[in-house]
PDB file of N, CA and C in Angstrom:
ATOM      1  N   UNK A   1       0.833  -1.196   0.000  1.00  0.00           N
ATOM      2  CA  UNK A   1       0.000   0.000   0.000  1.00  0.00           C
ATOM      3  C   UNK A   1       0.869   1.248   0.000  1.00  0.00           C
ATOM      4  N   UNK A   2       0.540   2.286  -0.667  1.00  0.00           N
ATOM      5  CA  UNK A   2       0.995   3.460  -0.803  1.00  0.00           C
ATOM      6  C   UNK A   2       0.979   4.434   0.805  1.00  0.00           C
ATOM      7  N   UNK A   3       1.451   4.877   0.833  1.00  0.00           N
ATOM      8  CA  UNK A   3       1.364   5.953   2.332  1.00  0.00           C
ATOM      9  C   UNK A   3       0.450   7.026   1.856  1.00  0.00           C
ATOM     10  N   UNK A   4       0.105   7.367   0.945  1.00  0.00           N
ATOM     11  CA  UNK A   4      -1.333   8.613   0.902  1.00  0.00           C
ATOM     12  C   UNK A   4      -2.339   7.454   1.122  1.00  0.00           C
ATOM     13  N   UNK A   5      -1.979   5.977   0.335  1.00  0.00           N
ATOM     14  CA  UNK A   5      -3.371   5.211   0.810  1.00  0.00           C
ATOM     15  C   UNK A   5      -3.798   5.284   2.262  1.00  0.00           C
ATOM     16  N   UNK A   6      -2.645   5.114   2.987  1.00  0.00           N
ATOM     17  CA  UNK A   6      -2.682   4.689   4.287  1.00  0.00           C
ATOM     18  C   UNK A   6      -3.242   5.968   5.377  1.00  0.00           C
ATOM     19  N   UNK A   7      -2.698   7.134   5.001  1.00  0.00           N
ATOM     20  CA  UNK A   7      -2.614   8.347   5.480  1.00  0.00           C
ATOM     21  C   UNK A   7      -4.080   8.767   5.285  1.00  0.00           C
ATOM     22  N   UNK A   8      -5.059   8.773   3.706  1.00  0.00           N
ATOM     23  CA  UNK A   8      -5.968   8.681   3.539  1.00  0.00           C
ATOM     24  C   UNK A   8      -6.881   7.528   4.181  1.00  0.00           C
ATOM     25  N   UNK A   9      -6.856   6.946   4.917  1.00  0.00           N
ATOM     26  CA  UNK A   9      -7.163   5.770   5.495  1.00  0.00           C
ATOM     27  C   UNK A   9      -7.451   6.648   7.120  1.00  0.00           C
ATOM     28  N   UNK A  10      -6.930   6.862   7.618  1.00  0.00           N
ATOM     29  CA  UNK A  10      -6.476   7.801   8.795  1.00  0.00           C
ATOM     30  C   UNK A  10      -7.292   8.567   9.099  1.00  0.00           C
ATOM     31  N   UNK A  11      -7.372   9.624   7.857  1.00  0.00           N
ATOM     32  CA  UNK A  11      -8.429  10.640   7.806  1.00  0.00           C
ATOM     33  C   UNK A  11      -9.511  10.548   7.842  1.00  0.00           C
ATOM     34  N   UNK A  12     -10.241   9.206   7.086  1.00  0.00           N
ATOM     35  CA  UNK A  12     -11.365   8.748   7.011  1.00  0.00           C
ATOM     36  C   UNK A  12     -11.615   8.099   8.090  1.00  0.00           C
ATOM     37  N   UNK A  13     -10.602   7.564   8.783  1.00  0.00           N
ATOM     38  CA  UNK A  13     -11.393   6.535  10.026  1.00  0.00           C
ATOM     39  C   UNK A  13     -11.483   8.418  11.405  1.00  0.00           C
ATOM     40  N   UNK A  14     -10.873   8.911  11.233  1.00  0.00           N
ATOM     41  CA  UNK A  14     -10.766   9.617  12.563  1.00  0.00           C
ATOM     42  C   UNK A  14     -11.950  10.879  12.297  1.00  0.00           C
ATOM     43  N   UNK A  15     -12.937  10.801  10.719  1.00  0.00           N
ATOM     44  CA  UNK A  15     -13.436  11.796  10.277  1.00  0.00           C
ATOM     45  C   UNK A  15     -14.833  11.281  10.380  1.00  0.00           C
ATOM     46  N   UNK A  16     -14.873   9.837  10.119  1.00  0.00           N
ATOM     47  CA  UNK A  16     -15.711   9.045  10.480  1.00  0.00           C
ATOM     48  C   UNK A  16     -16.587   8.812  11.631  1.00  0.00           C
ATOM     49  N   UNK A  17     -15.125   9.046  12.930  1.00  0.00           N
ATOM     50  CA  UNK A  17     -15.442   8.841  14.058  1.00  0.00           C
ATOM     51  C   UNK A  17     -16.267   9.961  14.431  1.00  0.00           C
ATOM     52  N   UNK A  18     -15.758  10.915  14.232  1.00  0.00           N
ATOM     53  CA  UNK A  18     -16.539  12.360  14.576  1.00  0.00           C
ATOM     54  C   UNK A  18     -17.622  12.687  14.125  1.00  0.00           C
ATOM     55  N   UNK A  19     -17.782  12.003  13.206  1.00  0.00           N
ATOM     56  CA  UNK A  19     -19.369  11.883  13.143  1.00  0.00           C
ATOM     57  C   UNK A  19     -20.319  10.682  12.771  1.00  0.00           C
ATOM     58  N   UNK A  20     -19.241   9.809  14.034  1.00  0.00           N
ATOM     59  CA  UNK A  20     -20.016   8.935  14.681  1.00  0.00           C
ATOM     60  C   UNK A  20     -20.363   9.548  15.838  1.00  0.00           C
ATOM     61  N   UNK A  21     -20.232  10.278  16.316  1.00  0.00           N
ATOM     62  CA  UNK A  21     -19.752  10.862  17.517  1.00  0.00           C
ATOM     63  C   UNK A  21     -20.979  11.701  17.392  1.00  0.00           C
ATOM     64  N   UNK A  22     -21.175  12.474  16.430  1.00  0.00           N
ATOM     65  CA  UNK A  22     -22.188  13.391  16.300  1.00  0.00           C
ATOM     66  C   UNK A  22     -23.431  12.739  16.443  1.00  0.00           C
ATOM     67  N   UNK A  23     -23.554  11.653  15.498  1.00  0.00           N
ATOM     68  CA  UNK A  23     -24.345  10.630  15.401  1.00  0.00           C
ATOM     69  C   UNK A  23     -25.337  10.337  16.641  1.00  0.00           C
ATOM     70  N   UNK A  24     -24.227   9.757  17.770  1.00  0.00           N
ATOM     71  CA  UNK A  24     -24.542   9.240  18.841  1.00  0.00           C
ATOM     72  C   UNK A  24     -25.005  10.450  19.691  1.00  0.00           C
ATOM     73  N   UNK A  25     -24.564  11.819  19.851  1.00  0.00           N
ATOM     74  CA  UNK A  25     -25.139  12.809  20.586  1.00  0.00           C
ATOM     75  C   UNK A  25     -26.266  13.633  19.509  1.00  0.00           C
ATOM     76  N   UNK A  26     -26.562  12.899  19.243  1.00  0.00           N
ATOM     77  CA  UNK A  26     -28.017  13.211  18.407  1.00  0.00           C
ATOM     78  C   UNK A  26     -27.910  14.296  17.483  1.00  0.00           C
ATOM     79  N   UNK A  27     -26.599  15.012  17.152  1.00  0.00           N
ATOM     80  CA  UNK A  27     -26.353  16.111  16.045  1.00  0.00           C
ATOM     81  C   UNK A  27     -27.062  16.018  14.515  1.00  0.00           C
ATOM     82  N   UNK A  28     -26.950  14.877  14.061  1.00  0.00           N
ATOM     83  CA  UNK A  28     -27.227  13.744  12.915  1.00  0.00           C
ATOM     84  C   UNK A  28     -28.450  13.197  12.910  1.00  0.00           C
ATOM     85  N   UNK A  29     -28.996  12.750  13.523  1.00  0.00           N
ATOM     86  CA  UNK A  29     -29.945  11.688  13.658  1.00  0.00           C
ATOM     87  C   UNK A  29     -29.643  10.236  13.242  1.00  0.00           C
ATOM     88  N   UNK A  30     -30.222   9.325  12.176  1.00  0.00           N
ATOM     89  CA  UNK A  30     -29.359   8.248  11.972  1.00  0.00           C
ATOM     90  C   UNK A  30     -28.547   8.155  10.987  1.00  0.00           C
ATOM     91  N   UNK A  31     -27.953   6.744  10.418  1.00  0.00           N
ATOM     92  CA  UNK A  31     -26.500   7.824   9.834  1.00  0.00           C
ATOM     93  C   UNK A  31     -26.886   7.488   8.954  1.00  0.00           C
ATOM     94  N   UNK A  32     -27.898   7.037   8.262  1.00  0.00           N
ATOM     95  CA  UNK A  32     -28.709   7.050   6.850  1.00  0.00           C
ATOM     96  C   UNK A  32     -28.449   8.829   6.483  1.00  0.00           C
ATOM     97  N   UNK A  33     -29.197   9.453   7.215  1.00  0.00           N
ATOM     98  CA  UNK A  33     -29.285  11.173   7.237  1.00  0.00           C
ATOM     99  C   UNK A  33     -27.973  11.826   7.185  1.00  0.00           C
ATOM    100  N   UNK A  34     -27.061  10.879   7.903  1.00  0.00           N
ATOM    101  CA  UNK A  34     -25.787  11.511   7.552  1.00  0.00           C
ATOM    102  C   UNK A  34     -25.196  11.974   6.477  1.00  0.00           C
ATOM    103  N   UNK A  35     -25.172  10.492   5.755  1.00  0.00           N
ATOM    104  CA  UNK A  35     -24.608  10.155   4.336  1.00  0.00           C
ATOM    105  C   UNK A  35     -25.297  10.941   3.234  1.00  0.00           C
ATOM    106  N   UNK A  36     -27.022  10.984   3.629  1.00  0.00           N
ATOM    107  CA  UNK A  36     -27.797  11.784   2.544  1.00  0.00           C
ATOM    108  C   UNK A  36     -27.595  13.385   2.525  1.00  0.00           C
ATOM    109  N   UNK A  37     -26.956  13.627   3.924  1.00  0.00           N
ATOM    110  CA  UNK A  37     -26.965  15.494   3.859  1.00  0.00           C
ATOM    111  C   UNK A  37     -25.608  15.874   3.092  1.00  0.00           C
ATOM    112  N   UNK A  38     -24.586  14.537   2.886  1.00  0.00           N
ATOM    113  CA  UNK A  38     -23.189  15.018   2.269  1.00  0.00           C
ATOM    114  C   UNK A  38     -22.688  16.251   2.859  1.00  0.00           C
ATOM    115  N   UNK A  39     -22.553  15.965   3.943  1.00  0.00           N
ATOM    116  CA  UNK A  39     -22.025  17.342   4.493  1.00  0.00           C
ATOM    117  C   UNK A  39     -20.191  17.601   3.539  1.00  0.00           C
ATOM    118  N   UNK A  40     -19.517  18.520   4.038  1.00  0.00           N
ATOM    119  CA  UNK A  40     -18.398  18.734   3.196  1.00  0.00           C
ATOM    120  C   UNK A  40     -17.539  17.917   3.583  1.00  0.00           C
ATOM    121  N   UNK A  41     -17.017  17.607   5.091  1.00  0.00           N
ATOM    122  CA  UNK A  41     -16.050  16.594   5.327  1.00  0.00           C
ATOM    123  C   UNK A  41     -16.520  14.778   4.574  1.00  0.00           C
ATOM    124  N   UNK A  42     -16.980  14.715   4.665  1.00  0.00           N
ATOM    125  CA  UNK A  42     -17.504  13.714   4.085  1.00  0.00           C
ATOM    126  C   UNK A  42     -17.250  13.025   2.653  1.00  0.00           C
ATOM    127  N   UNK A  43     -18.128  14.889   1.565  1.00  0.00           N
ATOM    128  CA  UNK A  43     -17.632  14.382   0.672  1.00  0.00           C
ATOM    129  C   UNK A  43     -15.898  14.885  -0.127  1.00  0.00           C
ATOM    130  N   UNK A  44     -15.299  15.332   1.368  1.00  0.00           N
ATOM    131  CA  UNK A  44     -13.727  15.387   1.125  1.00  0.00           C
ATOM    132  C   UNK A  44     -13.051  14.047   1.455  1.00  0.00           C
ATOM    133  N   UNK A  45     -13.489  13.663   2.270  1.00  0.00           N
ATOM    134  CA  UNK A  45     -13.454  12.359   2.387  1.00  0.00           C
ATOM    135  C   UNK A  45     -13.245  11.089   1.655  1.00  0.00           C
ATOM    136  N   UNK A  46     -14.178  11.221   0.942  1.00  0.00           N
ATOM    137  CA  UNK A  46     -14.730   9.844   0.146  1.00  0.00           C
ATOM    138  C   UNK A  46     -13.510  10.174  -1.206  1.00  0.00           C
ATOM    139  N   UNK A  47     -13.625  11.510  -1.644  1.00  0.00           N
ATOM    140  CA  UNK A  47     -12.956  12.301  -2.716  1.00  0.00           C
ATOM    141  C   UNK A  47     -11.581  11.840  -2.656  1.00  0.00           C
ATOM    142  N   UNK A  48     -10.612  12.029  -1.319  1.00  0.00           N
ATOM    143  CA  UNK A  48      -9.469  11.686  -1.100  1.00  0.00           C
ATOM    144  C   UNK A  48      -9.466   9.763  -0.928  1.00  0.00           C
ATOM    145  N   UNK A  49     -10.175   9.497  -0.894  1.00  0.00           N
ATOM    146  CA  UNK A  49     -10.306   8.115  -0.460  1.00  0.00           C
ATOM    147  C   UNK A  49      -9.856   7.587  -1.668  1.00  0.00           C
ATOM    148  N   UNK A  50     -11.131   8.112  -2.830  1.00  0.00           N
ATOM    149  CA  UNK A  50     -11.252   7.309  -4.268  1.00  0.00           C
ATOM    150  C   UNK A  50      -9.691   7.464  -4.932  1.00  0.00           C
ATOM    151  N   UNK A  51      -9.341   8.734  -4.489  1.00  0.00           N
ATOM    152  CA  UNK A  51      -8.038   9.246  -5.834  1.00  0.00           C
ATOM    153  C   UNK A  51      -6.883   8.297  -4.516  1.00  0.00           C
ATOM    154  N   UNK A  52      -6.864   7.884  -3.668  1.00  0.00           N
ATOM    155  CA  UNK A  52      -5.701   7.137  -2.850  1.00  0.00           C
ATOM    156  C   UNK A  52      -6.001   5.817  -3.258  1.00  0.00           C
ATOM    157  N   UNK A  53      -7.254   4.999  -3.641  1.00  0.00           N
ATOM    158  CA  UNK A  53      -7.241   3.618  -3.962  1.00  0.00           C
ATOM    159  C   UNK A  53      -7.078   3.917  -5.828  1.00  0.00           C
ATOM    160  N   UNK A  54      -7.260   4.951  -6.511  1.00  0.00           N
ATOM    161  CA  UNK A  54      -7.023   4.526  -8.118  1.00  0.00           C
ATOM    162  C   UNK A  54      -5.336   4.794  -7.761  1.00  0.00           C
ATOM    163  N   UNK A  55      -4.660   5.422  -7.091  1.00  0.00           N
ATOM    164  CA  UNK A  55      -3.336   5.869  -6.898  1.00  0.00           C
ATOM    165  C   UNK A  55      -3.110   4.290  -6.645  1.00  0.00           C
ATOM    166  N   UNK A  56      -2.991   3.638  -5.975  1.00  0.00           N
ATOM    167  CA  UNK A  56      -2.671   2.566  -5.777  1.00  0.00           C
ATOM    168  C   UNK A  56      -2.751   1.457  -6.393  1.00  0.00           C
ATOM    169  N   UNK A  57      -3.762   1.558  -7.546  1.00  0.00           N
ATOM    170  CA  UNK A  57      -3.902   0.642  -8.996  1.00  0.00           C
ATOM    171  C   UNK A  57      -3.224   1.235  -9.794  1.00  0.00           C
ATOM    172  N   UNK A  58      -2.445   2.187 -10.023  1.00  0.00           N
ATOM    173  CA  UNK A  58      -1.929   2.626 -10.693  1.00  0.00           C
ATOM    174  C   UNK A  58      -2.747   3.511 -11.673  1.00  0.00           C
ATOM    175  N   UNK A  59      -3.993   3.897 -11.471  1.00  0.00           N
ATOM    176  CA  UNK A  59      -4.845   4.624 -12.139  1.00  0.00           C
ATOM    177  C   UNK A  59      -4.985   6.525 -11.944  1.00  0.00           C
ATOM    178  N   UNK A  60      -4.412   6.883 -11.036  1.00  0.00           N
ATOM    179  CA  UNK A  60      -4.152   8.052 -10.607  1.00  0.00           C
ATOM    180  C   UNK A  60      -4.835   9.367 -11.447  1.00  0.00           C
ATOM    181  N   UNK A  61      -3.734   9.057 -12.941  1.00  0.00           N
ATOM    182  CA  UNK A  61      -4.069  10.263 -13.654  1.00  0.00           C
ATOM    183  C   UNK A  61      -5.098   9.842 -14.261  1.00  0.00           C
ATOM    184  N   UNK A  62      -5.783   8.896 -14.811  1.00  0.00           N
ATOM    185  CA  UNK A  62      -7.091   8.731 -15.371  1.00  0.00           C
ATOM    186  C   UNK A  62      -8.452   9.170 -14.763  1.00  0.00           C
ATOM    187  N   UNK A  63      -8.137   8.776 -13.148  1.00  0.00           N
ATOM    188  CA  UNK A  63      -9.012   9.561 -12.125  1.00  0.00           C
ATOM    189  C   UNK A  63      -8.873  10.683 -11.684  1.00  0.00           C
ATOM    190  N   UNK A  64      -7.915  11.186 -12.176  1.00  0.00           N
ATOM    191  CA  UNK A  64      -7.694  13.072 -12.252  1.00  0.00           C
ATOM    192  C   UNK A  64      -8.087  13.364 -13.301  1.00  0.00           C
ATOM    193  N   UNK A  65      -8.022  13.166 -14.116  1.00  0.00           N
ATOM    194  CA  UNK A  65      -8.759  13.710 -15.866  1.00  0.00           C
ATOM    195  C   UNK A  65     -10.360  12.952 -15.787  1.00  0.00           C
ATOM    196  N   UNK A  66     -11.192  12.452 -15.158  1.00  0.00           N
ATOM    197  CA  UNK A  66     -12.415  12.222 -14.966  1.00  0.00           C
ATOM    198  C   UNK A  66     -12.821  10.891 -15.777  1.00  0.00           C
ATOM    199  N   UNK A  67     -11.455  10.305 -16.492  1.00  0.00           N
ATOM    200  CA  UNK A  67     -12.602   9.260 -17.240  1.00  0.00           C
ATOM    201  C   UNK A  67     -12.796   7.434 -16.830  1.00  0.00           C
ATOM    202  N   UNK A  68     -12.553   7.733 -15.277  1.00  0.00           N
ATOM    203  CA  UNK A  68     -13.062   6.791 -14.620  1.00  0.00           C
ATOM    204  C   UNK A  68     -14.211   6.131 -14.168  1.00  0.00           C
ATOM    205  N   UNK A  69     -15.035   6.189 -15.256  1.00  0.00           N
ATOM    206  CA  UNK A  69     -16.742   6.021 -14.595  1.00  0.00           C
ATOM    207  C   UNK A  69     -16.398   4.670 -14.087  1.00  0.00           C
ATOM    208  N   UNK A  70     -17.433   4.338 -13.477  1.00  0.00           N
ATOM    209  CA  UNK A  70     -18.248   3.445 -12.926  1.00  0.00           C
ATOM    210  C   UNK A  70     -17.473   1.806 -13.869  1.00  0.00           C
ATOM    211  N   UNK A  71     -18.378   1.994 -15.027  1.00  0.00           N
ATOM    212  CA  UNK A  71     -18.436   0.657 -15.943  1.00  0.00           C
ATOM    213  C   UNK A  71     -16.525   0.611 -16.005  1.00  0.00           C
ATOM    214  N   UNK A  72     -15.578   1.771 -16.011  1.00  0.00           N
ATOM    215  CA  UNK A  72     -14.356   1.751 -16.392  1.00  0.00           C
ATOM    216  C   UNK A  72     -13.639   0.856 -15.200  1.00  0.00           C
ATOM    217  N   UNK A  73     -14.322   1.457 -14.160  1.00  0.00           N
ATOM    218  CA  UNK A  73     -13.612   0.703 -12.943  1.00  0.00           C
ATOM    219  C   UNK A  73     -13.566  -0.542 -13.173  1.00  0.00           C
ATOM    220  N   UNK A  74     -14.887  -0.914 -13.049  1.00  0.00           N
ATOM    221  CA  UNK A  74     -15.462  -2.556 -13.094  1.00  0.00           C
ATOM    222  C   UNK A  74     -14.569  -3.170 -14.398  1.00  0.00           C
ATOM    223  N   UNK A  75     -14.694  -2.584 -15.460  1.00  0.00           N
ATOM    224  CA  UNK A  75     -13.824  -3.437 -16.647  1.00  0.00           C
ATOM    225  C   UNK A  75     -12.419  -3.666 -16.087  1.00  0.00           C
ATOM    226  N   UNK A  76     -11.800  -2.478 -15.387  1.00  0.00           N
ATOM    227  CA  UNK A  76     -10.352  -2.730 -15.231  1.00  0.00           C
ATOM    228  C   UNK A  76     -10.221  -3.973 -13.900  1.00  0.00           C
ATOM    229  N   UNK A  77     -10.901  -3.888 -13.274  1.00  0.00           N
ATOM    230  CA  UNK A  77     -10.753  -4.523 -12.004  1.00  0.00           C
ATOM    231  C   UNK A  77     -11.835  -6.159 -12.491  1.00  0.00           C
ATOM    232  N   UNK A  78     -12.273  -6.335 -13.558  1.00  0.00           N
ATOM    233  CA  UNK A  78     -12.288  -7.615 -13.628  1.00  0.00           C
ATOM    234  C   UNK A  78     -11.332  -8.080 -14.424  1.00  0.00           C
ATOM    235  N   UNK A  79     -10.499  -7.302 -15.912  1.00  0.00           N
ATOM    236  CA  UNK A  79      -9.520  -7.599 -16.022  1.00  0.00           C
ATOM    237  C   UNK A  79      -8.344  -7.980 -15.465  1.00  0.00           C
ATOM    238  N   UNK A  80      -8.157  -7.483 -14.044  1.00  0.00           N
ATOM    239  CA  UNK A  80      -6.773  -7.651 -13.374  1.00  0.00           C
ATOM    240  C   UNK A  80      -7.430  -9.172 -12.405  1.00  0.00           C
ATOM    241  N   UNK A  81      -8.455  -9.073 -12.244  1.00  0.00           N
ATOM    242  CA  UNK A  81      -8.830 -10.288 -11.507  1.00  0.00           C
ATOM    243  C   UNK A  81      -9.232 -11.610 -12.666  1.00  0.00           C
ATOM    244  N   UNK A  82      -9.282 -11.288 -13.714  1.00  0.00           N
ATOM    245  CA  UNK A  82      -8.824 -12.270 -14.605  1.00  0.00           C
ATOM    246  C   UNK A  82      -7.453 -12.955 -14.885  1.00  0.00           C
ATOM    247  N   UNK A  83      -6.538 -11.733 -15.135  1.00  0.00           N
ATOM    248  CA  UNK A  83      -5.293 -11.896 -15.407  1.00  0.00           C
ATOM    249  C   UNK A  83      -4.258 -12.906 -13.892  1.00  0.00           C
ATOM    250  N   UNK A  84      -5.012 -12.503 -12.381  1.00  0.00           N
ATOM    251  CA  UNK A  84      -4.309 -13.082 -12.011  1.00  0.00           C
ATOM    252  C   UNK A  84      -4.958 -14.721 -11.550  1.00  0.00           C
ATOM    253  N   UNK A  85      -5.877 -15.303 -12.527  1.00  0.00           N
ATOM    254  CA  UNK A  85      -6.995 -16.217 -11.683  1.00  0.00           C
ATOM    255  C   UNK A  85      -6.127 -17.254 -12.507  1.00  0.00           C
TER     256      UNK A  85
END
């Protein structure tokens, strides 16, 4: 694993917590409501998350230039799970 993976890993668990935290002192309500209000840490969060796991497939700049949809992921990642089966 890469160290932004890991570092990004960090951020998310300790960003997480805090609003688990919120969660539990009723700030939030349940964390269905959480996820749906996308508050900003959150979706900085998820943002740094995605570009630290394509960084780590070696996909980096493709997921900086945007043309990582969905179906792209899935093709590449059943290809590599082909290649090593």
């Amino acid at each position: 694993m890469t160290s932004k993976f890991i570092s990004t890993g960090k951020i998310a668990r300790s960003t997480r917590a805090g609003g688990i935290t919120g969660i539990r002192s009723g700030d939030y309500g349940p964390v269905t409501n959480l996820y749906n209000a996308r508050h900003a840490w959150l979706d900085h969060t998820h943002s740094a998350l995605d570009e630290a796991v394509a960084e780590a497939y070696g996909w980096g700049d493709d997921w900086r230039v945007g043309v990582l949809t969905d179906d792209e992921i899935l093709a590449r990642l059943f290809r590599l799970n082909q290649a090593r089966a």
